[in-house]
Protein backbone atom coordinates (compact mmCIF):
# COMPACT_ATOMS: atom_id res chain seq x y z
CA UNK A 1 -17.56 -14.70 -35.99
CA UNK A 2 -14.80 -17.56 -35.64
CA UNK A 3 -11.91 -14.77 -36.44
CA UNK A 4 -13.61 -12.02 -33.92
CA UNK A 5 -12.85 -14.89 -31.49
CA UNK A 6 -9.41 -15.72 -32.59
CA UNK A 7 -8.80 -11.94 -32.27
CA UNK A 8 -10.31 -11.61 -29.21
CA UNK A 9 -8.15 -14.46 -27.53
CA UNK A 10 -4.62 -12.61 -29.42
CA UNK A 11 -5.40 -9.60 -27.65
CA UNK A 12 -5.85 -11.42 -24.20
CA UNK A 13 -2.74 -13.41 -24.30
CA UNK A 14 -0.94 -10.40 -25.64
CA UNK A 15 -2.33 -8.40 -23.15
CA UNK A 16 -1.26 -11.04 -20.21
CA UNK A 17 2.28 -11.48 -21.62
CA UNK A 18 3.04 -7.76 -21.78
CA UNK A 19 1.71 -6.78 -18.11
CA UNK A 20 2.79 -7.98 -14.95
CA UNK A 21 3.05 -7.27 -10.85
CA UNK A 22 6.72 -5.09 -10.30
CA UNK A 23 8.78 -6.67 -7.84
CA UNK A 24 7.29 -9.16 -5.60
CA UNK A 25 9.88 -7.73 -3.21
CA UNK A 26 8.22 -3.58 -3.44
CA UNK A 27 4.75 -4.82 -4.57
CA UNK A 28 1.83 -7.09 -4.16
CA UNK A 29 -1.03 -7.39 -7.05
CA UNK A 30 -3.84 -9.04 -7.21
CA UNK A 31 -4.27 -11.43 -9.80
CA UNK A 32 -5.99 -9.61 -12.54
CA UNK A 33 -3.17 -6.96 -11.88
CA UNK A 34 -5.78 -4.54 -10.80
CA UNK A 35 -4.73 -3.76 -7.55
CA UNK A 36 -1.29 -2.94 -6.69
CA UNK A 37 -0.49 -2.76 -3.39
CA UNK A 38 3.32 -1.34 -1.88
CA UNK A 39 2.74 -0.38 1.51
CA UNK A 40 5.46 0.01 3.87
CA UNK A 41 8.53 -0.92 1.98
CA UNK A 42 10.18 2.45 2.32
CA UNK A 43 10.08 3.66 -1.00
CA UNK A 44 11.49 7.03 -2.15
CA UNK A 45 10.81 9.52 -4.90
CA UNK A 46 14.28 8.05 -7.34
CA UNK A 47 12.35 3.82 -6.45
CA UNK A 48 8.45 5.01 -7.70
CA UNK A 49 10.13 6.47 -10.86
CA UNK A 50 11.70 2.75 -11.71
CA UNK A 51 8.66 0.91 -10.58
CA UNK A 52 5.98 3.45 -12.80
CA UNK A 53 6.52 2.14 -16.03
CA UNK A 54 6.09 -1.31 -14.33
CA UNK A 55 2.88 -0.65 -12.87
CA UNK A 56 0.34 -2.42 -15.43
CA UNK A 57 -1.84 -0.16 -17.10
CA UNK A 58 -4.58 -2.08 -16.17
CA UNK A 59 -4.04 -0.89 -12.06
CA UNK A 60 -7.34 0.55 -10.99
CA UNK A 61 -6.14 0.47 -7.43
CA UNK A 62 -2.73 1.93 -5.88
CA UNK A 63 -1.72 1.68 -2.80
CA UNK A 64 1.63 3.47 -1.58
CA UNK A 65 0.83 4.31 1.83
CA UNK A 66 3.70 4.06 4.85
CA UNK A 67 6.75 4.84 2.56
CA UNK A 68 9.06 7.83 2.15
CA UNK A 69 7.23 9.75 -0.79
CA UNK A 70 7.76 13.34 -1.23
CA UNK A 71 6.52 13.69 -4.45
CA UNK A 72 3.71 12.23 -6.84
CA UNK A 73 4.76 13.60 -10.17
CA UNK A 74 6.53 10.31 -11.40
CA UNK A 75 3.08 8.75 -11.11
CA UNK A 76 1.69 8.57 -15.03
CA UNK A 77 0.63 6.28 -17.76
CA UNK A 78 -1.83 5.02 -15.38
CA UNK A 79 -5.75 6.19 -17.26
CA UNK A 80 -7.56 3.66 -15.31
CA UNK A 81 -6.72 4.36 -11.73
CA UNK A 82 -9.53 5.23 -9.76
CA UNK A 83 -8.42 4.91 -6.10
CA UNK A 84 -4.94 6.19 -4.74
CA UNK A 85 -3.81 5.99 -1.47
CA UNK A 86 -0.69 8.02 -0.27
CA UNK A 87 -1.29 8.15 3.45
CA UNK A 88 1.54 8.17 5.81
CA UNK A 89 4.35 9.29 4.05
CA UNK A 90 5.97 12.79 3.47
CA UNK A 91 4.39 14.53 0.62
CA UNK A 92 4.28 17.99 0.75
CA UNK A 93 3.03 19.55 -2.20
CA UNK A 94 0.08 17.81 -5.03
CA UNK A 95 0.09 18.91 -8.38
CA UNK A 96 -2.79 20.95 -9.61
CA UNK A 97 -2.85 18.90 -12.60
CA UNK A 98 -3.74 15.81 -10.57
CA UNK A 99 -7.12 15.14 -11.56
CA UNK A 100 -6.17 16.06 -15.37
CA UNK A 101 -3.30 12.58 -15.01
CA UNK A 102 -5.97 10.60 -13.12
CA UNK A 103 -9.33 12.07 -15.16
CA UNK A 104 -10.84 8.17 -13.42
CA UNK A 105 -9.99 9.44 -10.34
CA UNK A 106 -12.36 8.69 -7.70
CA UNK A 107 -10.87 8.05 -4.06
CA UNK A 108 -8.01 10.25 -2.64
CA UNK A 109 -6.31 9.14 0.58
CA UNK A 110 -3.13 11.53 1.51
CA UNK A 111 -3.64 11.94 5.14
CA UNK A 112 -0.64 12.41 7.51
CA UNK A 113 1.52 14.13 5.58
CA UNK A 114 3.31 17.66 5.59
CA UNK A 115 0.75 19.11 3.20
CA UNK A 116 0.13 22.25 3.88
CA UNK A 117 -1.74 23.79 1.10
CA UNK A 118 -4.58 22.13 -1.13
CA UNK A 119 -4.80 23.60 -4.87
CA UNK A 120 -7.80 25.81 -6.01
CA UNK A 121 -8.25 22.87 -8.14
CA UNK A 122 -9.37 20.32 -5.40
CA UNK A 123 -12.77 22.75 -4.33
CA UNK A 124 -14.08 22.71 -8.08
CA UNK A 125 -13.91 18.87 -8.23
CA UNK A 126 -17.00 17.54 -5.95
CA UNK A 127 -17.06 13.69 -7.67
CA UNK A 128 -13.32 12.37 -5.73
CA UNK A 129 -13.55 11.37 -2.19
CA UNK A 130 -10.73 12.79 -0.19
CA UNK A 131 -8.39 11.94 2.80
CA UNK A 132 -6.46 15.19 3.52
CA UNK A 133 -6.30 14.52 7.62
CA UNK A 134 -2.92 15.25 9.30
């Protein structure tokens, strides 16, 4: 029982050393680093490809709203994330493999931007709440 615990504890302090917020000057995150939050600090496609592999894997919550986003494909190696929110910025095309990157997926928020069409793929899926609005 006494080495389950020691165990236990490894993996936490590993865990803590290895993950942490990206730049406090791009991001915010709460303190369990479940909630990442990088609204309105004009970030572009090239700046989310840098900060992805320093978004803990742990993020269950990503917000990215009120930037200069075209794109989402850079966005991976995040299992856990359950609520995305792109809103306000000027994406104009979503993968139809979205939902197989983000299978947790639960919450969608992409309103104003230039979408103009919404993959097949989107209908079939009737669990994610979406926020296509322009």
């Amino acid at each position: 029982m006494l080495f389950l615990y020691f165990i236990s504890i490894f993996y936490l302090i590993k865990h803590s050393l290895t993950e942490q917020c990206p730049s406090s000057d791009l991001c915010i995150c709460s303190s369990d680093l479940t909630i990442i939050t990088c609204t309105n600090r004009q970030l572009t496609d090239e700046i989310l490809i840098n900060l992805n592999n320093q978004f803990p894997k742990s993020t269950i919550v990503l917000n990215l709203s009120s930037n200069s986003l075209t794109s989402i494909n850079s966005l991976t190696n995040l299992n856990n994330l359950q609520i995305v929110d792109l809103s306000y910025n000027k994406i104009s095309y979503l993968p139809s493999n979205l939902f197989t990157k983000f299978s947790q997926l639960s919450s969608l928020y992409i309103s104003n931007n230039l979408i103009k069409t919404i993959p097949k793929t989107f209908n079939e899926i009737s669990n994610i709440n979406f926020d296509i609005s322009n």
